[in-house]
PDB file of N, CA and C in Angstrom:
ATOM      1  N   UNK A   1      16.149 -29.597  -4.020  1.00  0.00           N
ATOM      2  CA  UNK A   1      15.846 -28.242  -3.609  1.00  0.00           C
ATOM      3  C   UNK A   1      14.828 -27.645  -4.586  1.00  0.00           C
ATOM      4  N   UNK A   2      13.961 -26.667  -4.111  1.00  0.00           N
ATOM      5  CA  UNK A   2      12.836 -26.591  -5.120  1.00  0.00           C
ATOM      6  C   UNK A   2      13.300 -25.258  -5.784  1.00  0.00           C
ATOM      7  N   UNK A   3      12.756 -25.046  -6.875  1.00  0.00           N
ATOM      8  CA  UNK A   3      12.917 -23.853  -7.653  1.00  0.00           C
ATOM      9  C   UNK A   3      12.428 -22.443  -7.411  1.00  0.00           C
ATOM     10  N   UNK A   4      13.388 -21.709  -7.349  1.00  0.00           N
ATOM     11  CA  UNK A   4      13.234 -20.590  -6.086  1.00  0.00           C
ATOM     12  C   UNK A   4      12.230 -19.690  -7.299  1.00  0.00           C
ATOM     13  N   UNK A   5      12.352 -19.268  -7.897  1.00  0.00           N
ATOM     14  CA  UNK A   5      11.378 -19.104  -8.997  1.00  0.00           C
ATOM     15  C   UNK A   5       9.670 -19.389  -9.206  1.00  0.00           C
ATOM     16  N   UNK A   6       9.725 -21.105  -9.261  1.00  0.00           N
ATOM     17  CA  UNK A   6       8.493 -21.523  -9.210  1.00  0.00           C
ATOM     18  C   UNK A   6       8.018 -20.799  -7.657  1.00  0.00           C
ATOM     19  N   UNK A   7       8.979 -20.927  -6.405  1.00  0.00           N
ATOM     20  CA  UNK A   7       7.885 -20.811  -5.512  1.00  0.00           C
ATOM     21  C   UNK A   7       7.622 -19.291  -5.283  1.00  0.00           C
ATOM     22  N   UNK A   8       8.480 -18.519  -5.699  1.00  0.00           N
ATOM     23  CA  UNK A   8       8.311 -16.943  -5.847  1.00  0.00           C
ATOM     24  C   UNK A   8       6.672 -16.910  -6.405  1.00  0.00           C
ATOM     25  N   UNK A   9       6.806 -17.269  -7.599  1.00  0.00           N
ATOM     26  CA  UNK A   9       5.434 -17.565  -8.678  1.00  0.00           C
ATOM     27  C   UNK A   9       4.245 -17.506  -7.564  1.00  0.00           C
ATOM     28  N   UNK A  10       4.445 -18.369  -6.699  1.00  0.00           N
ATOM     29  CA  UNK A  10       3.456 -19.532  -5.913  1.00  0.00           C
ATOM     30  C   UNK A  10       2.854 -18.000  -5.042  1.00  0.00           C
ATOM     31  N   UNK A  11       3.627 -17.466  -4.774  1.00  0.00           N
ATOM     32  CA  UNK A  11       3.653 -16.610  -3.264  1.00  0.00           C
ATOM     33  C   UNK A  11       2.902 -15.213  -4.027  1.00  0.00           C
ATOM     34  N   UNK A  12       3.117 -14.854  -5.193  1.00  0.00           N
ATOM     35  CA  UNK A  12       3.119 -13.693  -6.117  1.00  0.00           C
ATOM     36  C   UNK A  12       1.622 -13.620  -6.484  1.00  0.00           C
ATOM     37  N   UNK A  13       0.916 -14.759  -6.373  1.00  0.00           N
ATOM     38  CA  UNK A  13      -0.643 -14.869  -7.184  1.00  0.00           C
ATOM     39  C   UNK A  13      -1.333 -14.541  -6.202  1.00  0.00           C
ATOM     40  N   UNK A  14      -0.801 -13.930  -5.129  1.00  0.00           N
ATOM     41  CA  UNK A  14      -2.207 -13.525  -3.965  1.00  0.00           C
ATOM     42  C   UNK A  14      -1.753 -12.068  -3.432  1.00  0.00           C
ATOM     43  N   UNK A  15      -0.407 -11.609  -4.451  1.00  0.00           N
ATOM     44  CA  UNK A  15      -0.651 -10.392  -4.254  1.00  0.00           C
ATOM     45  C   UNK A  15      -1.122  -9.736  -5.328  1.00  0.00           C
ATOM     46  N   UNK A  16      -0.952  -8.201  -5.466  1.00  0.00           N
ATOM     47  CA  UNK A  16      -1.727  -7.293  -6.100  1.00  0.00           C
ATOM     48  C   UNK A  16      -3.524  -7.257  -6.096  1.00  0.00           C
ATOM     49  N   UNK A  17      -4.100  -6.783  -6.915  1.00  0.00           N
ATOM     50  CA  UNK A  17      -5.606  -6.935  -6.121  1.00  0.00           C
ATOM     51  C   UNK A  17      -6.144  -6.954  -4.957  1.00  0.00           C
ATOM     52  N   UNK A  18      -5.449  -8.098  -4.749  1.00  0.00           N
ATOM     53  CA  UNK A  18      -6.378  -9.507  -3.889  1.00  0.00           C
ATOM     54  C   UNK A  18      -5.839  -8.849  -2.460  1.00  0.00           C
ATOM     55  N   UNK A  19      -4.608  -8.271  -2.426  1.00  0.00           N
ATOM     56  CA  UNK A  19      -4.221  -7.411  -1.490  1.00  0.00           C
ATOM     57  C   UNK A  19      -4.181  -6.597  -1.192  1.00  0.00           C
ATOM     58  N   UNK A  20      -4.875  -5.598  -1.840  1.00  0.00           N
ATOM     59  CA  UNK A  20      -5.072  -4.146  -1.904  1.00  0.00           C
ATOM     60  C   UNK A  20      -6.619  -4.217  -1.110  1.00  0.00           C
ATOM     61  N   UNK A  21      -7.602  -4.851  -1.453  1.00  0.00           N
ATOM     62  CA  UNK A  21      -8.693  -4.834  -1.272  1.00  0.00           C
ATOM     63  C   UNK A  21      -9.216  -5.801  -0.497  1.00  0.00           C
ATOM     64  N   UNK A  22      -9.741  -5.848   0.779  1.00  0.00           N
ATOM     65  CA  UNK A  22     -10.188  -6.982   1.801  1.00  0.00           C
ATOM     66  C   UNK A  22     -11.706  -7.645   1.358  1.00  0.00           C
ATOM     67  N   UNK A  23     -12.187  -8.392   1.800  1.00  0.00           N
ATOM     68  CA  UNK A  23     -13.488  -8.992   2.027  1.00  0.00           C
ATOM     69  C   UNK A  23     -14.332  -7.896   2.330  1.00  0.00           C
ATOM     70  N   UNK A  24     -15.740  -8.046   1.313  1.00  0.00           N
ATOM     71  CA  UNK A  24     -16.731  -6.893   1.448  1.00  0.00           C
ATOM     72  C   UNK A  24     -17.773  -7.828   2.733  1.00  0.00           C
ATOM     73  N   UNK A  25     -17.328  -6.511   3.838  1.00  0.00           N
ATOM     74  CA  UNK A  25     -18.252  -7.230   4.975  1.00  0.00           C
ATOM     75  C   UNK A  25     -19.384  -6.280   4.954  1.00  0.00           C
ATOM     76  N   UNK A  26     -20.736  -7.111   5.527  1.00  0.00           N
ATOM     77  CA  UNK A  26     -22.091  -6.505   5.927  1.00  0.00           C
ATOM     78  C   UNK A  26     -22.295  -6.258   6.802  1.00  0.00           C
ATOM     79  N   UNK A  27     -22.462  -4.885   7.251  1.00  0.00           N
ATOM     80  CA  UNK A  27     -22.656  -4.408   8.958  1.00  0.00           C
ATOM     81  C   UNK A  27     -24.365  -3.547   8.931  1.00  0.00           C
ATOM     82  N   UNK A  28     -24.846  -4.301   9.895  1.00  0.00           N
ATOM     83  CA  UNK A  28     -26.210  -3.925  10.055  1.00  0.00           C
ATOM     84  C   UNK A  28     -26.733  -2.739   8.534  1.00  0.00           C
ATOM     85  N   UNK A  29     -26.736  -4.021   7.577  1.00  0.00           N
ATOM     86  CA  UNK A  29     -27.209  -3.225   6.007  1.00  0.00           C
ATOM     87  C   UNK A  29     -26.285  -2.666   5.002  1.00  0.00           C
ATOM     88  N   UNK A  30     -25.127  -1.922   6.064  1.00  0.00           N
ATOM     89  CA  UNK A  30     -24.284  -1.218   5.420  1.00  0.00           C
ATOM     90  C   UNK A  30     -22.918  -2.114   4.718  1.00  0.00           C
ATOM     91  N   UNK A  31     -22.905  -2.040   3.328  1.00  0.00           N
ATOM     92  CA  UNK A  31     -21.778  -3.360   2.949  1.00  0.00           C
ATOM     93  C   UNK A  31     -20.183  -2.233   2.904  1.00  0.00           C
ATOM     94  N   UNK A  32     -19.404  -2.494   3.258  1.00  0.00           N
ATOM     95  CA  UNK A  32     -17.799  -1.724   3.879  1.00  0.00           C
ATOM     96  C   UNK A  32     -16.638  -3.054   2.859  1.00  0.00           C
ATOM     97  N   UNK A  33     -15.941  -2.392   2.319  1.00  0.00           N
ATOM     98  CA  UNK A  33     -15.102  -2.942   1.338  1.00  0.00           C
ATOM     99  C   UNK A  33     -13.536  -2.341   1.796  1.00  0.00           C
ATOM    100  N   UNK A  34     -13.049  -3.132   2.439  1.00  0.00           N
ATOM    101  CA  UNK A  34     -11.557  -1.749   2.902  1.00  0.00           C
ATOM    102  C   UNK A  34     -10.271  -1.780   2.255  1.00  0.00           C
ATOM    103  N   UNK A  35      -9.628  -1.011   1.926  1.00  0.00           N
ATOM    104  CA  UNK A  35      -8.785  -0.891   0.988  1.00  0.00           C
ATOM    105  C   UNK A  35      -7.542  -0.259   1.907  1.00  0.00           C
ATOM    106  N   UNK A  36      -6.278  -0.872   0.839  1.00  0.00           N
ATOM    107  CA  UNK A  36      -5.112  -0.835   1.266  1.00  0.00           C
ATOM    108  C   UNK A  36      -4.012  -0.315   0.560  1.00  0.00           C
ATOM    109  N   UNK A  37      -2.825   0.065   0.203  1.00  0.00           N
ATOM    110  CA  UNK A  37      -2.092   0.409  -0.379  1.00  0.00           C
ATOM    111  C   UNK A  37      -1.001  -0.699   0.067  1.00  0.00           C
ATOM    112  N   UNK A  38      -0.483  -1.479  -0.774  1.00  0.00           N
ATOM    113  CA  UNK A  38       0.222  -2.592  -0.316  1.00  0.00           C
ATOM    114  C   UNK A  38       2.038  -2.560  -1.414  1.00  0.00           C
ATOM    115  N   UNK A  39       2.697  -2.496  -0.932  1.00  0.00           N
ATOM    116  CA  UNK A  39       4.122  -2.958  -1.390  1.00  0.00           C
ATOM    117  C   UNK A  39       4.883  -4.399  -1.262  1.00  0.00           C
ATOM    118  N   UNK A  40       5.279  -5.048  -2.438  1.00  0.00           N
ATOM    119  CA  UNK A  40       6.026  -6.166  -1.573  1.00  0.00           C
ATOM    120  C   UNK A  40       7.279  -6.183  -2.775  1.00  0.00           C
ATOM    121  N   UNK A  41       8.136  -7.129  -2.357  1.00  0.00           N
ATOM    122  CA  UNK A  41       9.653  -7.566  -3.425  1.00  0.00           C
ATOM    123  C   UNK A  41       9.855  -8.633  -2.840  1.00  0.00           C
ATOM    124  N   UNK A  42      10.510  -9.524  -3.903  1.00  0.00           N
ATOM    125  CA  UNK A  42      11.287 -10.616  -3.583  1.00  0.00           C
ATOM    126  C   UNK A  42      12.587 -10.454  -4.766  1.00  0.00           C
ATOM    127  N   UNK A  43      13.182 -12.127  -3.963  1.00  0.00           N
ATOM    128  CA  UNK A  43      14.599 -11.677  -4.279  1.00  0.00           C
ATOM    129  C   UNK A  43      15.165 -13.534  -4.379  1.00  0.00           C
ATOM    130  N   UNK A  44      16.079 -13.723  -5.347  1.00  0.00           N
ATOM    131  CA  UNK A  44      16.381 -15.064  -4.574  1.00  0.00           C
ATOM    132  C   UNK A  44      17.926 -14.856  -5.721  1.00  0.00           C
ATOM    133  N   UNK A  45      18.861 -16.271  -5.811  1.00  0.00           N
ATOM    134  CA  UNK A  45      19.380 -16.247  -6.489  1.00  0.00           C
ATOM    135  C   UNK A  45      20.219 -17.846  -6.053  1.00  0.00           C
ATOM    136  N   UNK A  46      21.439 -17.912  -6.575  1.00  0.00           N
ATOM    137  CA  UNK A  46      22.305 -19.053  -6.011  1.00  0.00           C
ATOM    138  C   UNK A  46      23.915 -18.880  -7.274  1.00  0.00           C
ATOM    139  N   UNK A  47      24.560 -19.776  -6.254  1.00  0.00           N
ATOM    140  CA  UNK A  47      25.882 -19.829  -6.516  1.00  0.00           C
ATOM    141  C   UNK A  47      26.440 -21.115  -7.466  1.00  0.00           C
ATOM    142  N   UNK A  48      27.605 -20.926  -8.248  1.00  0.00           N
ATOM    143  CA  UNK A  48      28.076 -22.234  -8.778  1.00  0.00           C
ATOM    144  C   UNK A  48      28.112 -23.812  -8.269  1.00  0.00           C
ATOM    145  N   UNK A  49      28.177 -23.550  -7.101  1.00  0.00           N
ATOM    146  CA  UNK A  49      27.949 -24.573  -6.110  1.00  0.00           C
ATOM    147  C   UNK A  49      26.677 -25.718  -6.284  1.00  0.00           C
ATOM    148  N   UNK A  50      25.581 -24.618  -6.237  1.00  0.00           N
ATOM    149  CA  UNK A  50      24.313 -24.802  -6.166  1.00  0.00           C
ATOM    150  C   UNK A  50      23.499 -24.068  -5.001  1.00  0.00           C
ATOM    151  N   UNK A  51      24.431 -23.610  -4.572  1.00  0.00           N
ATOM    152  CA  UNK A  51      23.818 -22.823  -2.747  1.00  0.00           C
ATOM    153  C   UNK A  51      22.807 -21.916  -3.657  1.00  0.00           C
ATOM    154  N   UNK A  52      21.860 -21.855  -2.851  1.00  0.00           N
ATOM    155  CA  UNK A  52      20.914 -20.665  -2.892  1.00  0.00           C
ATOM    156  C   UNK A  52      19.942 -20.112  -2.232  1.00  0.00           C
ATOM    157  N   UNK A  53      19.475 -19.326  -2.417  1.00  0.00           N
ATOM    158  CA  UNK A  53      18.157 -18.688  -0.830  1.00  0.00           C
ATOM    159  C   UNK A  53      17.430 -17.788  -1.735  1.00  0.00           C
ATOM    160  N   UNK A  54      16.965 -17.196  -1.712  1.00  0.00           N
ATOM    161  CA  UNK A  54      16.154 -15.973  -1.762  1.00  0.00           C
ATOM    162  C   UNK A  54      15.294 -15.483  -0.295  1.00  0.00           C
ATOM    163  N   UNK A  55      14.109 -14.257  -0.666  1.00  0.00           N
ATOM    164  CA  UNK A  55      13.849 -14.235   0.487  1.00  0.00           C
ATOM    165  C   UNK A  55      12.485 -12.502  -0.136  1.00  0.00           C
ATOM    166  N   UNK A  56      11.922 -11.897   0.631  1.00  0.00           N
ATOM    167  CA  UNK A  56      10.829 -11.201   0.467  1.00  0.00           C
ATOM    168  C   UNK A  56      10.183 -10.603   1.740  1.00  0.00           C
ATOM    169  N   UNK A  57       9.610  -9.629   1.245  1.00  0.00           N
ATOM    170  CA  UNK A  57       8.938  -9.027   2.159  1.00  0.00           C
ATOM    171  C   UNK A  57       7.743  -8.178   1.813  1.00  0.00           C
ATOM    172  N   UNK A  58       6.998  -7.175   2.729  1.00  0.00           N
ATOM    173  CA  UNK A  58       5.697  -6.901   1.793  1.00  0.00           C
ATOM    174  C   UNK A  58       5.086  -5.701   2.916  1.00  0.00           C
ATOM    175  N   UNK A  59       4.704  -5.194   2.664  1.00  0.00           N
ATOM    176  CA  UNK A  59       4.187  -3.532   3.318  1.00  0.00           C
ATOM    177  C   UNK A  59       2.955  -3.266   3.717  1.00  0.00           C
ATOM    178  N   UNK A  60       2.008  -3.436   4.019  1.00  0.00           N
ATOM    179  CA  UNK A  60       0.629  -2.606   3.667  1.00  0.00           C
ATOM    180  C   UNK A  60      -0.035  -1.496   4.178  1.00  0.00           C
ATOM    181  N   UNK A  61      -0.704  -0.474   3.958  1.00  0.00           N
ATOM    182  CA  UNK A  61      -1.406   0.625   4.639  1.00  0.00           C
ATOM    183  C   UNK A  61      -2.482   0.624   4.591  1.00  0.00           C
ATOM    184  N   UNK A  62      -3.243   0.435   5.521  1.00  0.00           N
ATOM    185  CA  UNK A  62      -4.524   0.789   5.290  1.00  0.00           C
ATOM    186  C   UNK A  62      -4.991   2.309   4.941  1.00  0.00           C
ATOM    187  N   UNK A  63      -6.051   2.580   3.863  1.00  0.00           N
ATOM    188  CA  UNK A  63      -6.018   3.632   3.709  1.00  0.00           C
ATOM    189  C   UNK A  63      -7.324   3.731   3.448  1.00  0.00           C
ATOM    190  N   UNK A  64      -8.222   3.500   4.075  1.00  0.00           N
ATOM    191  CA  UNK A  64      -9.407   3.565   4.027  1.00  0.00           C
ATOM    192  C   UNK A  64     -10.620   2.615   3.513  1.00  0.00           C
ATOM    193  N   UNK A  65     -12.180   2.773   3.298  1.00  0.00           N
ATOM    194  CA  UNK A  65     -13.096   1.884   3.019  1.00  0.00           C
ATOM    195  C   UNK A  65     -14.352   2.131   1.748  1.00  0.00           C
ATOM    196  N   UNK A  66     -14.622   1.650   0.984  1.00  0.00           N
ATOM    197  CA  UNK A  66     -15.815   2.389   0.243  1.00  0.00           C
ATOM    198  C   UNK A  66     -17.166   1.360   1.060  1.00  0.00           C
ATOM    199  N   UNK A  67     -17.785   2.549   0.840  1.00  0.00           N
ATOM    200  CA  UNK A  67     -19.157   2.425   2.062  1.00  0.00           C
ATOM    201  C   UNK A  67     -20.331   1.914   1.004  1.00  0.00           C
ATOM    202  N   UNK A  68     -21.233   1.342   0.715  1.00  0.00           N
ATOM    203  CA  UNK A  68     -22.064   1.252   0.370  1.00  0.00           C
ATOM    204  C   UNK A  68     -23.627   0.812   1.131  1.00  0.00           C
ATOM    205  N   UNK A  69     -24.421   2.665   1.259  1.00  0.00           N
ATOM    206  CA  UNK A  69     -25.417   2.531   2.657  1.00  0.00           C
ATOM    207  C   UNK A  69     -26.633   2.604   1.465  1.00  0.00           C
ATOM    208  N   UNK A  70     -27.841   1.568   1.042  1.00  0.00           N
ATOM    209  CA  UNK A  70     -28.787   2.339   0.164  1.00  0.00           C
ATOM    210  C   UNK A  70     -28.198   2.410  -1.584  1.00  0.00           C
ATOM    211  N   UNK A  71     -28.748   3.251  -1.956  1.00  0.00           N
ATOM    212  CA  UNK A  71     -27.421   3.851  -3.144  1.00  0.00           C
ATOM    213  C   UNK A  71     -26.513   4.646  -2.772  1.00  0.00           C
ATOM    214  N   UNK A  72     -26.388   5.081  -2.095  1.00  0.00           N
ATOM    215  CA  UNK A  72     -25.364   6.143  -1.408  1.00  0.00           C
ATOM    216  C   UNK A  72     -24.081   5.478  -1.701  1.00  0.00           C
ATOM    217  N   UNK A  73     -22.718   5.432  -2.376  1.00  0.00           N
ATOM    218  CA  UNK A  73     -21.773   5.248  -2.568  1.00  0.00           C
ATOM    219  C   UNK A  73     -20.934   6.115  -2.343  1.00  0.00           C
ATOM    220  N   UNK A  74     -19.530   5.828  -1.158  1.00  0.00           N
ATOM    221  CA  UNK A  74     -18.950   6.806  -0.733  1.00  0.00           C
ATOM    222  C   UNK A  74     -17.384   6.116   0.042  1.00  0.00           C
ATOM    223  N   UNK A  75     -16.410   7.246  -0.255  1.00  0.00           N
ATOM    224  CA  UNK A  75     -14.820   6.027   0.145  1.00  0.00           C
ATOM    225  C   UNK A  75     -14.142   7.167   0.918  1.00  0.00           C
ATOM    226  N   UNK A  76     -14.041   6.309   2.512  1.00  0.00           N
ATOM    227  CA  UNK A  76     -14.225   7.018   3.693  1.00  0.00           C
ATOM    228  C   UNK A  76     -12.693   6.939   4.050  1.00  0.00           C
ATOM    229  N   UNK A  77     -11.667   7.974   4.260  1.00  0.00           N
ATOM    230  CA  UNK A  77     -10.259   7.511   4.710  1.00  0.00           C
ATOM    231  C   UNK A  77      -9.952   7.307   6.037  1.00  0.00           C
ATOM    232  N   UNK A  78      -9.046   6.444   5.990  1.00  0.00           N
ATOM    233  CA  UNK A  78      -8.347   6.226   7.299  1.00  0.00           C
ATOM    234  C   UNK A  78      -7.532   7.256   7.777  1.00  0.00           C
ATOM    235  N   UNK A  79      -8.257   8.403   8.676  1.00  0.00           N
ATOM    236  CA  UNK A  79      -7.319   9.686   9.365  1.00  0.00           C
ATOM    237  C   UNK A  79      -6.274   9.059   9.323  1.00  0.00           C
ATOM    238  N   UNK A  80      -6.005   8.421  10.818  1.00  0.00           N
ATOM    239  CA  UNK A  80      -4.573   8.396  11.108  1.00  0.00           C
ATOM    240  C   UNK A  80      -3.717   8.043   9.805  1.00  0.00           C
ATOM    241  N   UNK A  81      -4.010   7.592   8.937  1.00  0.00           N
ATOM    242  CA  UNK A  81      -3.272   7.620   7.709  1.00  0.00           C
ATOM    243  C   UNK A  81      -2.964   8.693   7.204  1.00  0.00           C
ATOM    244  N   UNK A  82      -4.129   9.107   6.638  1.00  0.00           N
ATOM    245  CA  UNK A  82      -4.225  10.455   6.463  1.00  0.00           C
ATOM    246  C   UNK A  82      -3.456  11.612   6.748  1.00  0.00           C
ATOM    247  N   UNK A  83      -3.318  11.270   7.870  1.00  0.00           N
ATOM    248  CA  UNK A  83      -2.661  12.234   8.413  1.00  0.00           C
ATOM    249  C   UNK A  83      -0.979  12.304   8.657  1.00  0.00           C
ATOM    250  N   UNK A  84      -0.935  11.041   8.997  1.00  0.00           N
ATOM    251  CA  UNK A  84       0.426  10.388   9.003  1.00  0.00           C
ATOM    252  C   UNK A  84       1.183  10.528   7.515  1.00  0.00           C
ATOM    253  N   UNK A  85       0.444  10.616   6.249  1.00  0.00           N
ATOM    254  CA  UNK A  85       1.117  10.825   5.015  1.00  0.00           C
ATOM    255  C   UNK A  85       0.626  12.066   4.741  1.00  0.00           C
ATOM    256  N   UNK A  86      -0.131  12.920   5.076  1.00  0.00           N
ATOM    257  CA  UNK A  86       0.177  14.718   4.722  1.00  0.00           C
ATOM    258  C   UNK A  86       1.148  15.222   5.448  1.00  0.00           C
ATOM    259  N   UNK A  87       1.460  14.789   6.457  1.00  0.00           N
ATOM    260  CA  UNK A  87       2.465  15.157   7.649  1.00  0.00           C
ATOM    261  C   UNK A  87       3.245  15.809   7.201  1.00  0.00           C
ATOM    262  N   UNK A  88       4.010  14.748   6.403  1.00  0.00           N
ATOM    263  CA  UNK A  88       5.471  15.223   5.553  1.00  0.00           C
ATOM    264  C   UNK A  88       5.205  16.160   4.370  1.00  0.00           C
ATOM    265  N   UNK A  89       4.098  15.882   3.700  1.00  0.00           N
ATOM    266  CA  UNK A  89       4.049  16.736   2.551  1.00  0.00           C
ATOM    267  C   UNK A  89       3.466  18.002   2.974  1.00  0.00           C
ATOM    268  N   UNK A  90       2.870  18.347   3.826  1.00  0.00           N
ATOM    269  CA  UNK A  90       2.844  19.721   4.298  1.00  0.00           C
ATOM    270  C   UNK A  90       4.277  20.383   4.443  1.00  0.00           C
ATOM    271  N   UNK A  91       4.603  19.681   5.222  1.00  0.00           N
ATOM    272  CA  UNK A  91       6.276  20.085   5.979  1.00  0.00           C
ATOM    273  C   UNK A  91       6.951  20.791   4.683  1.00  0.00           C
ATOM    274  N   UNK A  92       6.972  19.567   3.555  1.00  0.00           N
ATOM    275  CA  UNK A  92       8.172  19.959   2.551  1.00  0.00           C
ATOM    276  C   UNK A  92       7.268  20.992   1.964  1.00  0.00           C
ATOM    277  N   UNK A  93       5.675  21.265   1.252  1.00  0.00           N
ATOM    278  CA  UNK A  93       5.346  22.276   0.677  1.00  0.00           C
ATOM    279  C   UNK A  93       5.770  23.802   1.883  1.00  0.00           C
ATOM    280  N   UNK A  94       5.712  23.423   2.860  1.00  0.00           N
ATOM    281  CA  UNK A  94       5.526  24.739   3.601  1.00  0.00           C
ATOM    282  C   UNK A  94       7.056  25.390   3.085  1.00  0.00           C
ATOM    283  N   UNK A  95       7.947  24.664   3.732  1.00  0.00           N
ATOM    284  CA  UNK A  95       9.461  24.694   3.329  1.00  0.00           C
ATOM    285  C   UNK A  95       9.903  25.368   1.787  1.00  0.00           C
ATOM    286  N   UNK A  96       8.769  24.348   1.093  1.00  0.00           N
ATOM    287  CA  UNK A  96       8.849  24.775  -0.553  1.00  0.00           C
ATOM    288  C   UNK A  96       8.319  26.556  -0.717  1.00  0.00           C
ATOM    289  N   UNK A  97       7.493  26.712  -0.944  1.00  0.00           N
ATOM    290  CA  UNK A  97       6.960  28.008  -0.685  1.00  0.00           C
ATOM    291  C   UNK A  97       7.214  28.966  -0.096  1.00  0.00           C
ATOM    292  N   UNK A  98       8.233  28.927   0.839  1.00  0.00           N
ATOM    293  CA  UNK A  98       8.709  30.109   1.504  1.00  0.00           C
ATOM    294  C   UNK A  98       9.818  30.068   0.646  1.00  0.00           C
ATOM    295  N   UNK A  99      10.866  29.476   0.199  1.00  0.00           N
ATOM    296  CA  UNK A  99      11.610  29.472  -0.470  1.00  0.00           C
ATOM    297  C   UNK A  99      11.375  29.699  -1.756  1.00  0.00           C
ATOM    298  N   UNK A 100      10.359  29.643  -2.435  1.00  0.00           N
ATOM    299  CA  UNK A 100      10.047  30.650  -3.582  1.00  0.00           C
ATOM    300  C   UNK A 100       9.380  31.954  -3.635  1.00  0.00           C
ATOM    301  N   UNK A 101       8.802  32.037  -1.916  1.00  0.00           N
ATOM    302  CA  UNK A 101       8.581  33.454  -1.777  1.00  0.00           C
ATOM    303  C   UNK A 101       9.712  34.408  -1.702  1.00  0.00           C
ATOM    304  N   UNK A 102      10.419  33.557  -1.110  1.00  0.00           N
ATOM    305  CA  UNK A 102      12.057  34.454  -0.689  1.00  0.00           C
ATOM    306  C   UNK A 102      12.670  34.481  -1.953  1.00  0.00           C
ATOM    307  N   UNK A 103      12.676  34.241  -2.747  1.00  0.00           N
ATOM    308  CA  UNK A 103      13.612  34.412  -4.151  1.00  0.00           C
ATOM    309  C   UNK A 103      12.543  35.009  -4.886  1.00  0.00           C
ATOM    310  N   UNK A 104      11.302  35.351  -5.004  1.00  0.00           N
ATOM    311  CA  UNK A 104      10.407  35.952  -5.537  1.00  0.00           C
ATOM    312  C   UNK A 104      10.469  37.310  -5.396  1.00  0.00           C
ATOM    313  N   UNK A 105      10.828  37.735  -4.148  1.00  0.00           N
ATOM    314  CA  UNK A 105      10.835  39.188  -3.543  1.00  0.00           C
ATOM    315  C   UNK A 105      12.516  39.240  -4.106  1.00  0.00           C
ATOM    316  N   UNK A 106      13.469  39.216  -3.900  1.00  0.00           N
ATOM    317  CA  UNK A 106      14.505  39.822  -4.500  1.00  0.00           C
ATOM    318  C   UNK A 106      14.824  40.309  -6.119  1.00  0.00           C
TER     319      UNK A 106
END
């Protein structure tokens, strides 16, 4: 049985960086680099026996691209992201703020 460890190792060297950030493609001049916000974990372990497993998983968001048109350098977001993660933090500031307006006035 192979060493749940070593192959964790194996699986681990192509994240961070390398996963955050895609292949810089060339579109008619313009070079586009797209970027991600990525999560992952693993897990393994085993018993006196010798039984063992582990196991992993891994997240990513796209969250936009840096543009390079000319010299012009510029990092363009992904709305629906965008938007999808202010969503909530509007919600709770709005929530927040009335609730320190209301204890402000008394």
């Amino acid at each position: 049985m192979p060493n749940i460890a070593i192959e964790l190792g194996k699986l681990s060297s192509n994240l961070g960086v390398k996963a955050s950030y895609g292949e810089q493609q060339d579109l008619d001049g313009v070079k586009v680099l797209p970027v991600a916000a990525t999560w992952s974990g693993f897990g393994g372990g085993s018993d006196e026996a010798g039984n063992g497993g582990g196991g992993g998983g891994g997240f990513s968001l796209p969250i936009g691209a840096y543009i390079r048109r000319g010299s012009e350098f510029r990092f363009a977001p992904n709305v629906i992201t965008l938007i999808a993660v202010l969503t909530p933090f509007v919600c709770v500031a709005g929530r927040t703020l009335g609730y320190v307006i209301k204890r402000l006035k008394k």
